[in-house]
C-alpha atoms as a PDB file:
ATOM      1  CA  UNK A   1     -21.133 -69.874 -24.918  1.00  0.00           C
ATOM      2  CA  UNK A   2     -20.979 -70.997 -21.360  1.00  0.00           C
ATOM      3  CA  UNK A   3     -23.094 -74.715 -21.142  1.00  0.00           C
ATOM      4  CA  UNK A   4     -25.163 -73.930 -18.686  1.00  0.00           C
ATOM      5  CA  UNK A   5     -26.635 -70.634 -21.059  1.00  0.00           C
ATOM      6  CA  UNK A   6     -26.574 -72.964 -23.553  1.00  0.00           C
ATOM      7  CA  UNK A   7     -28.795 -75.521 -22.049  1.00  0.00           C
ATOM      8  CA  UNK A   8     -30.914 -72.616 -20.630  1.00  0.00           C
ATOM      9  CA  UNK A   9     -31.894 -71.084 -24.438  1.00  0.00           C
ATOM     10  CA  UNK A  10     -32.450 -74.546 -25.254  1.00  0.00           C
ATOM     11  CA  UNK A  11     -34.779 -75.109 -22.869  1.00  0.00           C
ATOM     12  CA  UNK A  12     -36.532 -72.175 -23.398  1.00  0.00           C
ATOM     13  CA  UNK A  13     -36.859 -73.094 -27.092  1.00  0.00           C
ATOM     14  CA  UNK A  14     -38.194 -76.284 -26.207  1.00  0.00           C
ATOM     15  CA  UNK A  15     -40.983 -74.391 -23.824  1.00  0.00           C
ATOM     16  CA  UNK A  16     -42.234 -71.827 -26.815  1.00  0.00           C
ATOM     17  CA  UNK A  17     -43.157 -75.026 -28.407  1.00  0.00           C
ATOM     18  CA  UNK A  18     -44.742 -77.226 -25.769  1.00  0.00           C
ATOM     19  CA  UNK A  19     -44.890 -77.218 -21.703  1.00  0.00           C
ATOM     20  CA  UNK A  20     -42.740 -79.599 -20.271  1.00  0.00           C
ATOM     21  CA  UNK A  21     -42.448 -82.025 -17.439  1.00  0.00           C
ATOM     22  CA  UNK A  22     -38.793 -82.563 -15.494  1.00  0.00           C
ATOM     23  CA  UNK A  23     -38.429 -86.063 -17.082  1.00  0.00           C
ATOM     24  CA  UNK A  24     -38.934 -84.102 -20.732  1.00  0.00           C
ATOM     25  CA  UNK A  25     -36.097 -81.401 -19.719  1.00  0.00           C
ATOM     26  CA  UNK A  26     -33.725 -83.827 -18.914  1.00  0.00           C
ATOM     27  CA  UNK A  27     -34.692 -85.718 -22.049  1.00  0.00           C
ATOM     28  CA  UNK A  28     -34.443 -82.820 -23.792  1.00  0.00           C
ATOM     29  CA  UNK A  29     -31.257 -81.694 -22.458  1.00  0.00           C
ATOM     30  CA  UNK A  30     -29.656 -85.118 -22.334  1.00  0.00           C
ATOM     31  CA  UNK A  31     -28.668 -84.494 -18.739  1.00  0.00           C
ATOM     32  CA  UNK A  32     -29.568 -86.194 -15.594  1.00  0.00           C
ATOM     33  CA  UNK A  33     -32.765 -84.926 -13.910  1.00  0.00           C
ATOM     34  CA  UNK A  34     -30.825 -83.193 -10.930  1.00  0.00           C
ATOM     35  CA  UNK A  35     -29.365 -81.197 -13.523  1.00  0.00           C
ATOM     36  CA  UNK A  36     -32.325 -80.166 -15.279  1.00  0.00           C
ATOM     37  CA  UNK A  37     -33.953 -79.632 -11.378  1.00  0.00           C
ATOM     38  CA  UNK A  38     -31.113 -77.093 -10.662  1.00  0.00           C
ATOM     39  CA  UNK A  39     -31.743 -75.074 -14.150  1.00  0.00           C
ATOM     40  CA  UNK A  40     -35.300 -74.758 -14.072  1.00  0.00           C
ATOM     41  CA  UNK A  41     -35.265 -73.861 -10.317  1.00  0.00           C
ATOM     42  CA  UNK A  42     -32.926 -70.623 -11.497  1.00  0.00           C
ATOM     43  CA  UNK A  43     -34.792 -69.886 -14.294  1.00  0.00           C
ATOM     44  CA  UNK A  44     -38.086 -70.027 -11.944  1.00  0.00           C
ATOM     45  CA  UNK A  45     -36.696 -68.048  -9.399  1.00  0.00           C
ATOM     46  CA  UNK A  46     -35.904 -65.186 -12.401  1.00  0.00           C
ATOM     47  CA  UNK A  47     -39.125 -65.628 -13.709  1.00  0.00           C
ATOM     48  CA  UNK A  48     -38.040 -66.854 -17.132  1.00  0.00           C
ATOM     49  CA  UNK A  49     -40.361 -70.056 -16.214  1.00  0.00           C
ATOM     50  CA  UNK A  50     -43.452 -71.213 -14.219  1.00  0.00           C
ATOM     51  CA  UNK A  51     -44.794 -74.392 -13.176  1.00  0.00           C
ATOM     52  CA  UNK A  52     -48.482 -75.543 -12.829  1.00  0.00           C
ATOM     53  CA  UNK A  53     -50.315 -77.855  -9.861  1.00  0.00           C
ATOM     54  CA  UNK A  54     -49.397 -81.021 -11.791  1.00  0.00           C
ATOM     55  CA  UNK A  55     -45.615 -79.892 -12.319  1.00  0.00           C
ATOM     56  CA  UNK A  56     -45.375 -78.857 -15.778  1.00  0.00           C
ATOM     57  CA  UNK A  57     -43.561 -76.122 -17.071  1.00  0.00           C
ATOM     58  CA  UNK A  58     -44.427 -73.193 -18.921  1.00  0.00           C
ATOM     59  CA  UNK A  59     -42.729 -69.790 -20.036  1.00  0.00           C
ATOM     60  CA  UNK A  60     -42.698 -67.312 -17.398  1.00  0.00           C
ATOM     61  CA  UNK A  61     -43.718 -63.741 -17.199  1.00  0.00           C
ATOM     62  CA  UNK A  62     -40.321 -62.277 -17.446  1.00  0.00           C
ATOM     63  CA  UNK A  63     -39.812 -64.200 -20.516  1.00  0.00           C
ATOM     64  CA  UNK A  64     -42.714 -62.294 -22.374  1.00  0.00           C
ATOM     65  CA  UNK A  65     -41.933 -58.956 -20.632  1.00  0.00           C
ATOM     66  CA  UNK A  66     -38.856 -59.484 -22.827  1.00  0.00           C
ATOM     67  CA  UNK A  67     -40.898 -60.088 -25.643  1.00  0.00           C
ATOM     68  CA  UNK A  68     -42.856 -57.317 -25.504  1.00  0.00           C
ATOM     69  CA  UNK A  69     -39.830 -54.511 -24.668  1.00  0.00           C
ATOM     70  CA  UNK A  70     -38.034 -56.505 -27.965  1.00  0.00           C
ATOM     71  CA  UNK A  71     -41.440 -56.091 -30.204  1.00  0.00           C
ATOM     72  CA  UNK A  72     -41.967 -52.093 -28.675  1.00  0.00           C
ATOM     73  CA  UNK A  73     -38.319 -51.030 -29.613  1.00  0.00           C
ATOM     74  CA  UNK A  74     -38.241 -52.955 -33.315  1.00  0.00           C
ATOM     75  CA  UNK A  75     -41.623 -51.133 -33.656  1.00  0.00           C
ATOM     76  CA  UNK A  76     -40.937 -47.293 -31.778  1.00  0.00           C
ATOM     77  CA  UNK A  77     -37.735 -47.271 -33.911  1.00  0.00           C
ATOM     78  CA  UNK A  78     -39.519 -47.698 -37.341  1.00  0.00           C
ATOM     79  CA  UNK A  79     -42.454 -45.597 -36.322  1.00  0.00           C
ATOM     80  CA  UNK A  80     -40.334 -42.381 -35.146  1.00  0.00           C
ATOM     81  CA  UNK A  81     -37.924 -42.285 -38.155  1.00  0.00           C
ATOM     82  CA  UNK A  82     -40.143 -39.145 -40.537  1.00  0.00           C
ATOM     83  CA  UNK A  83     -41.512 -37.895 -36.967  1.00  0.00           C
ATOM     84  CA  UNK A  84     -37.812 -36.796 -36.053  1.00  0.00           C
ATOM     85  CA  UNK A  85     -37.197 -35.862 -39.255  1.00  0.00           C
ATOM     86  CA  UNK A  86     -39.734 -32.995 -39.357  1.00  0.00           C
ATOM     87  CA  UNK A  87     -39.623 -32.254 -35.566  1.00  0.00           C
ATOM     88  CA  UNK A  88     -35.977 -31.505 -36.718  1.00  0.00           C
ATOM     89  CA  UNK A  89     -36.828 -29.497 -39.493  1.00  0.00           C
ATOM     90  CA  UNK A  90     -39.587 -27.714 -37.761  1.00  0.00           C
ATOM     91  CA  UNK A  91     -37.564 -26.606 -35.098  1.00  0.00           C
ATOM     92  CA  UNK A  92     -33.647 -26.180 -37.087  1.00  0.00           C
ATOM     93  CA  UNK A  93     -32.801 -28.339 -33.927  1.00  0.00           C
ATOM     94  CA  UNK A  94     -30.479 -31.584 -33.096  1.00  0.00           C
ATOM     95  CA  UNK A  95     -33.158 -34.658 -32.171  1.00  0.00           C
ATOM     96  CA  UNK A  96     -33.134 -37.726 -30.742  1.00  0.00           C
ATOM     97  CA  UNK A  97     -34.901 -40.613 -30.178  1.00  0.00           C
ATOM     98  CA  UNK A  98     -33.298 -43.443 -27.161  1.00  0.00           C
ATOM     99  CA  UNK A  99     -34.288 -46.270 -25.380  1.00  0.00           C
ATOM    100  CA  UNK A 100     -33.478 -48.486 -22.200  1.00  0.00           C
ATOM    101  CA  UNK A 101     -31.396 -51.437 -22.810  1.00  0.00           C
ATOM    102  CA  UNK A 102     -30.256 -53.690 -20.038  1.00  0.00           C
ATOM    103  CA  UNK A 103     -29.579 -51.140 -17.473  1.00  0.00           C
ATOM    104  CA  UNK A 104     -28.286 -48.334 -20.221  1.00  0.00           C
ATOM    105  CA  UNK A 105     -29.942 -45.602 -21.416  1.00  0.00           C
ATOM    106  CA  UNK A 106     -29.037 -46.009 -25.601  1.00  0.00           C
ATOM    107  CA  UNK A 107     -29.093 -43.363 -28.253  1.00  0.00           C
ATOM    108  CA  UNK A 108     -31.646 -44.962 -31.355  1.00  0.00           C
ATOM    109  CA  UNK A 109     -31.665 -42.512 -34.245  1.00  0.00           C
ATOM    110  CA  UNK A 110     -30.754 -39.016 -34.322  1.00  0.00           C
ATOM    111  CA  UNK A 111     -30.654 -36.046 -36.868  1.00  0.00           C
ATOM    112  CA  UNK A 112     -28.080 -33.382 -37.010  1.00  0.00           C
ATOM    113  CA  UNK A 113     -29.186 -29.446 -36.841  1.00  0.00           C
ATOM    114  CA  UNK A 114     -27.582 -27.549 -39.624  1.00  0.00           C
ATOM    115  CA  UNK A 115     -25.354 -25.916 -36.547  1.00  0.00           C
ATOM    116  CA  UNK A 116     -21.159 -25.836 -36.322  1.00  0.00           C
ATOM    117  CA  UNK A 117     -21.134 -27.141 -33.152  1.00  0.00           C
ATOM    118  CA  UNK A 118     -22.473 -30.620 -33.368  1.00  0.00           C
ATOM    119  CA  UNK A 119     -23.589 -32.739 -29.969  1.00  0.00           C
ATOM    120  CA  UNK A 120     -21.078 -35.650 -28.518  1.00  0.00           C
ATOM    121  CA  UNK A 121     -23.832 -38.314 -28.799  1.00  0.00           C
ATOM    122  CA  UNK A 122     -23.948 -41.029 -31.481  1.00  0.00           C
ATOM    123  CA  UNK A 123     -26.386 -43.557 -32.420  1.00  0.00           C
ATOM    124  CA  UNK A 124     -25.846 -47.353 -30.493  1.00  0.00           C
ATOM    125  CA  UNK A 125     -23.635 -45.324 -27.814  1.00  0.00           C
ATOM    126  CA  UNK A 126     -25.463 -44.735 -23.919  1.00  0.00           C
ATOM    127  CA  UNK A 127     -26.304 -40.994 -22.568  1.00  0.00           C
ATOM    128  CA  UNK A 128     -25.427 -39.970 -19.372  1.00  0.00           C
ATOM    129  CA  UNK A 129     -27.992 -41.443 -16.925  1.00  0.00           C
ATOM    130  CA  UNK A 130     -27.911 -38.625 -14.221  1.00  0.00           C
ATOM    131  CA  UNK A 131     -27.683 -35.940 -17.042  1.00  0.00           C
ATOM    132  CA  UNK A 132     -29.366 -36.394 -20.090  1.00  0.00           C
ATOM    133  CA  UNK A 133     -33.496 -35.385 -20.708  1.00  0.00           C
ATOM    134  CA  UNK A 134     -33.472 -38.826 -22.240  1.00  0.00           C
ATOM    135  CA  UNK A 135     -32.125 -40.687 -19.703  1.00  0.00           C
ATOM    136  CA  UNK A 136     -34.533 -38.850 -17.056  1.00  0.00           C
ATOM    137  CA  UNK A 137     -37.872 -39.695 -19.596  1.00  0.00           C
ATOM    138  CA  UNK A 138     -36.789 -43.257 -19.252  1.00  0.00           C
ATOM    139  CA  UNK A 139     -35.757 -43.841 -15.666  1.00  0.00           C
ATOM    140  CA  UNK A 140     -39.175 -41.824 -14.753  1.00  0.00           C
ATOM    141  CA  UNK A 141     -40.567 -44.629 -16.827  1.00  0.00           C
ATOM    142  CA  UNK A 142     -40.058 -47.420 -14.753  1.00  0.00           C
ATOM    143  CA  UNK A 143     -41.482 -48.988 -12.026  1.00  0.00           C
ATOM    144  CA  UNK A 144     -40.328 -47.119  -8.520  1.00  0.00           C
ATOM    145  CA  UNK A 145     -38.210 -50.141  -7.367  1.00  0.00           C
ATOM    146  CA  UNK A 146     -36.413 -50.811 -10.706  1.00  0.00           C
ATOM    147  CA  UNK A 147     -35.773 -47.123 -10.690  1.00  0.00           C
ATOM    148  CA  UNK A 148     -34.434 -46.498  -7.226  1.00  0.00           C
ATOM    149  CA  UNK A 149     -32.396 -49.612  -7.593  1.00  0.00           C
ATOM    150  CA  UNK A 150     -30.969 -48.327 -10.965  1.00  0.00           C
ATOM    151  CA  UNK A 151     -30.397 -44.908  -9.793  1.00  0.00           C
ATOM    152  CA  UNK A 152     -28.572 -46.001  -6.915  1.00  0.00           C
ATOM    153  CA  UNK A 153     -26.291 -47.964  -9.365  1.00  0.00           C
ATOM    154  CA  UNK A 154     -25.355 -44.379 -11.122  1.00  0.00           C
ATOM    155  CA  UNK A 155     -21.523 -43.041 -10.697  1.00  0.00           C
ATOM    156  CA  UNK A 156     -22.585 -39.499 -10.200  1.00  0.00           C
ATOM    157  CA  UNK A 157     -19.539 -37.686 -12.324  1.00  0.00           C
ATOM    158  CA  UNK A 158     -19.694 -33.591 -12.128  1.00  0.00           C
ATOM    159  CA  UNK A 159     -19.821 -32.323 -15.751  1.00  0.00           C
ATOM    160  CA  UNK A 160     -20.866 -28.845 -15.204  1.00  0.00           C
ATOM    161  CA  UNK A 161     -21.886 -26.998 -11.875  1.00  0.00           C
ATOM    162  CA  UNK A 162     -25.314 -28.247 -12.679  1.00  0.00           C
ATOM    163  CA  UNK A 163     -25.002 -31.629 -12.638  1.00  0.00           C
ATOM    164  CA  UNK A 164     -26.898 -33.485 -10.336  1.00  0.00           C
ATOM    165  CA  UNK A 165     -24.742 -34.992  -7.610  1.00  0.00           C
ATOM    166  CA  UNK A 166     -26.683 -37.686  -5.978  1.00  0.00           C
ATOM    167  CA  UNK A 167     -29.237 -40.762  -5.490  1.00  0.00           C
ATOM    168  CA  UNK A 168     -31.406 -38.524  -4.071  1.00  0.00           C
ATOM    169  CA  UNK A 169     -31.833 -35.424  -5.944  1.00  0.00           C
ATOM    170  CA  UNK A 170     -32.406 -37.485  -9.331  1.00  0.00           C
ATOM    171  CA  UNK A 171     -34.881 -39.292  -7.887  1.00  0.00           C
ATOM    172  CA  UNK A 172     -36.781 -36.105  -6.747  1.00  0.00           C
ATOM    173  CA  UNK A 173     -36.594 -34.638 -10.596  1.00  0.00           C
ATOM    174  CA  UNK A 174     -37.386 -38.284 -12.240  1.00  0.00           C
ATOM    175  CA  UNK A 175     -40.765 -37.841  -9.940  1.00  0.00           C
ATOM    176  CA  UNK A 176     -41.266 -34.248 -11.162  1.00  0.00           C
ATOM    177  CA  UNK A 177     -40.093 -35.431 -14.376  1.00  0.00           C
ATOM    178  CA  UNK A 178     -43.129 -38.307 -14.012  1.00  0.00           C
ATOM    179  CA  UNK A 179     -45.449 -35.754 -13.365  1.00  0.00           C
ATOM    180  CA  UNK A 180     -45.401 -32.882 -15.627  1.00  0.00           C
ATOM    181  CA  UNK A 181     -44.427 -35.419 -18.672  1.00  0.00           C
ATOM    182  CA  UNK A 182     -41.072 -34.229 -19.601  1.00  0.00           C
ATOM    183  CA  UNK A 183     -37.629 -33.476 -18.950  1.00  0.00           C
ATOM    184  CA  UNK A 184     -34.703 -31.454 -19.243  1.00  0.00           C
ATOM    185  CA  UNK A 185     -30.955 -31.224 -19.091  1.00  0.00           C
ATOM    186  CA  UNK A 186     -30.016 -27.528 -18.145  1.00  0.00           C
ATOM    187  CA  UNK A 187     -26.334 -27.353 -18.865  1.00  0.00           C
ATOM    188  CA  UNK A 188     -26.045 -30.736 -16.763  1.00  0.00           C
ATOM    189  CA  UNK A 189     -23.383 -32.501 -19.333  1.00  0.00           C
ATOM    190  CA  UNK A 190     -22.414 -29.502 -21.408  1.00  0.00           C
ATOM    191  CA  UNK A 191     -22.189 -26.288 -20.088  1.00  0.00           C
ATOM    192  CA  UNK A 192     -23.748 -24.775 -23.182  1.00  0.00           C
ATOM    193  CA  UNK A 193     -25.915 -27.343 -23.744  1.00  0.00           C
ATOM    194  CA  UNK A 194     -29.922 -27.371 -23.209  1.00  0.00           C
ATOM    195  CA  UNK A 195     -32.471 -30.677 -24.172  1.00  0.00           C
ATOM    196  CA  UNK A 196     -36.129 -31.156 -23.393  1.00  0.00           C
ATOM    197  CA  UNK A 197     -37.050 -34.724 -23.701  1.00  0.00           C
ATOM    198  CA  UNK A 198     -40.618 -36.602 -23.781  1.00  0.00           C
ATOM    199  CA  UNK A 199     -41.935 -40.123 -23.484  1.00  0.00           C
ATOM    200  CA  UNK A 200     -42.932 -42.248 -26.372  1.00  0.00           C
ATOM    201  CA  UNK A 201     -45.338 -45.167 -25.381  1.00  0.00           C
ATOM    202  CA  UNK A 202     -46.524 -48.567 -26.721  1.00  0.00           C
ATOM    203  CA  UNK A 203     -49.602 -49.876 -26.970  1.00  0.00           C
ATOM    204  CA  UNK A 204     -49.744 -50.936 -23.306  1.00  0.00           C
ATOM    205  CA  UNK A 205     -48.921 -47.149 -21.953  1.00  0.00           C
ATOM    206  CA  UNK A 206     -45.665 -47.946 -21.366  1.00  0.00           C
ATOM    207  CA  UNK A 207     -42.484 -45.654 -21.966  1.00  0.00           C
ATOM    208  CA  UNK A 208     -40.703 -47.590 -24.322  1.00  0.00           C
ATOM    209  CA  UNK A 209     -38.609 -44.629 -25.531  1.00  0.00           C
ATOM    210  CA  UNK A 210     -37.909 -41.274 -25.630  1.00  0.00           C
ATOM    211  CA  UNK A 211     -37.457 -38.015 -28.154  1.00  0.00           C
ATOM    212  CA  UNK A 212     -35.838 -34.981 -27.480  1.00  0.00           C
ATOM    213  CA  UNK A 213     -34.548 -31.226 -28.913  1.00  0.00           C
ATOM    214  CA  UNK A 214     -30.793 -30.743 -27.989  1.00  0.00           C
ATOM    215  CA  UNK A 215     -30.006 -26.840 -28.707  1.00  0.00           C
ATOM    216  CA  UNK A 216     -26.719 -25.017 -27.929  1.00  0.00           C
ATOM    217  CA  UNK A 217     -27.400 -21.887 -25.652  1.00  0.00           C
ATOM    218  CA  UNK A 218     -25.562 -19.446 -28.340  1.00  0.00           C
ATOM    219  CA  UNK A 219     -28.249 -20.636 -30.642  1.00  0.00           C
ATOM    220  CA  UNK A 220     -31.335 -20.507 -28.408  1.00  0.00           C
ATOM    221  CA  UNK A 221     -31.578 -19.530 -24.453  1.00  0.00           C
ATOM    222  CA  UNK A 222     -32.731 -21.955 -21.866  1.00  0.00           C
ATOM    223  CA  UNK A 223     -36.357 -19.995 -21.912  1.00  0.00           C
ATOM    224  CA  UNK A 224     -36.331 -20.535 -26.091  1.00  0.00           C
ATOM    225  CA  UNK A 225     -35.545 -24.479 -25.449  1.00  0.00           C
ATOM    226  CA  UNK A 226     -38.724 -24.627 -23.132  1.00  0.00           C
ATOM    227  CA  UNK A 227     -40.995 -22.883 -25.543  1.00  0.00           C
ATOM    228  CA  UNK A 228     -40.084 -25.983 -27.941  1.00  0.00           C
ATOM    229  CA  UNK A 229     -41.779 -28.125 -25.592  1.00  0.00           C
ATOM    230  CA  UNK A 230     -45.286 -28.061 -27.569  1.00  0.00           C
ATOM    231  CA  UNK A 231     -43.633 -29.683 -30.440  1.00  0.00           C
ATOM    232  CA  UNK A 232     -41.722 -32.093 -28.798  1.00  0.00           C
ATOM    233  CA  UNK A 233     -45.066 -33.582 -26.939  1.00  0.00           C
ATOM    234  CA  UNK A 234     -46.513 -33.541 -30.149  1.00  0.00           C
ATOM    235  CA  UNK A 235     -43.914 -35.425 -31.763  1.00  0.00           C
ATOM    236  CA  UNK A 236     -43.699 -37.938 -28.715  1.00  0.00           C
ATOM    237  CA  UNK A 237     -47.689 -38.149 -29.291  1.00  0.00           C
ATOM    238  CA  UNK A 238     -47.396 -39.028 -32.601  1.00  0.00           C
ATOM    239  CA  UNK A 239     -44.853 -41.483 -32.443  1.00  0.00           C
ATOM    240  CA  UNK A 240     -46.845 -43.363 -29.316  1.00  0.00           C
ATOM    241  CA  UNK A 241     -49.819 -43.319 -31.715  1.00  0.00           C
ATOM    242  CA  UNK A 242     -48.313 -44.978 -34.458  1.00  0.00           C
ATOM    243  CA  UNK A 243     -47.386 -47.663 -32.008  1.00  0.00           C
ATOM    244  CA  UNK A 244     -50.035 -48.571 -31.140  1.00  0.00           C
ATOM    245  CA  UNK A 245     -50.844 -45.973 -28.114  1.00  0.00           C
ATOM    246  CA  UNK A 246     -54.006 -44.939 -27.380  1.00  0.00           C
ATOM    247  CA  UNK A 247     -54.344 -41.295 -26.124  1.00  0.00           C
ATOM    248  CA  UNK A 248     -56.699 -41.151 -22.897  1.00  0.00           C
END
């Protein structure tokens, strides 16, 4: 561990237990106040720490945002595990449940259809950001500079001729995706491939993850996918709920 991340979670320790002054960093770093200075002005400028009129500091509002995305995915994950289960059995279909980690869109839990052809994706691994429902229900999710600055990051690879090929069209569909409260991937990774995919919330309202049906087209036709919908926004309901959501 680098020693300036070191004396960073440190301090950051230090300020879940008490505000601090500069004079109390530096004692508490055992480093000469310039030193301490230079820290706490980076971690003010992210955020991770405030200071008050008489020059104390105090944890900053990133620092809890992190908190609560940590607390929302430890809970969504234990909340959603029967809810996929008999969504899955309901429907005979592959579903998922994923969640936005540092930039990546990450596959949670999942639970295999009874079909031969099984899906690429696997639990701890990221979805295609520009492809996948999931991906789409999360990136709708966030705030509209977070999400053009993250879709802007995206290498836009051509899977299939559906595949969406730029900044600009996935923004379009993560705003139509906003609105109507779902998504889908029509044969955008895998040819033969259809999802539908819908937000799970936590108690503040905010997407914290996402569940979806994955069906091969053999199996059920892009029309048959969309009448699954229903269920799936049920499901997502339910799951919210049991986090703590409350349905307006």
């Amino acid at each position: 561990m680098s020693q300036s991340l070191s004396r960073a979670l440190k301090l950051l320790v230090e300020l879940g237990r008490q505000p601090c002054s500069l004079d109390d960093a530096a004692r508490v770093l055992d480093v000469h106040k310039t030193t301490a200075l230079r820290l706490l002005r980076t971690l003010e400028e992210e955020r991770f720490v405030h200071r008050d009129p008489s020059f104390r500091y105090h944890l900053g509002s990133q620092f809890f945002a992190l908190a609560t995305t940590a607390l929302d995915q430890r809970q969504v994950r234990g909340a959603a595990g029967r809810h996929l289960t008999a969504l899955s059995a309901a429907t005979g279909q592959t579903v998922h449940l994923a969640g936005y980690e540092d930039g990546h869109v990450i596959y949670w839990d999942k639970r295999d259809s009874a079909h031969t052809v099984r899906m690429y994706s696997r639990i701890g691994l990221p979805a295609s950001p520009h492809t996948a429902a999931v991906a789409k229900v999360l990136l709708a999710g966030l705030d509209e500079p977070e999400r053009r600055r993250v879709v802007e990051g995206i290498t836009f690879t051509r899977h299939t001729p559906r595949t969406l090929t730029g900044p600009a069209e996935l923004l379009a569909e993560l705003r139509t995706v906003a609105e109507q409260g779902y998504a889908v991937d029509h044969g955008e990774h895998e040819a033969f491939m259809n999802c539908v995919a819908a937000p799970v919330r936590g108690a503040g309202g905010r997407v914290t993850a996402a569940v979806s049906i994955s069906v091969p087209d053999f199996v059920l036709d892009y029309d048959g996918v969309l009448a699954l919908v229903p269920d799936l926004l049920g499901t997502a309901r339910a799951i919210s709920i049991d986090c703590g959501w409350s349905a307006p």
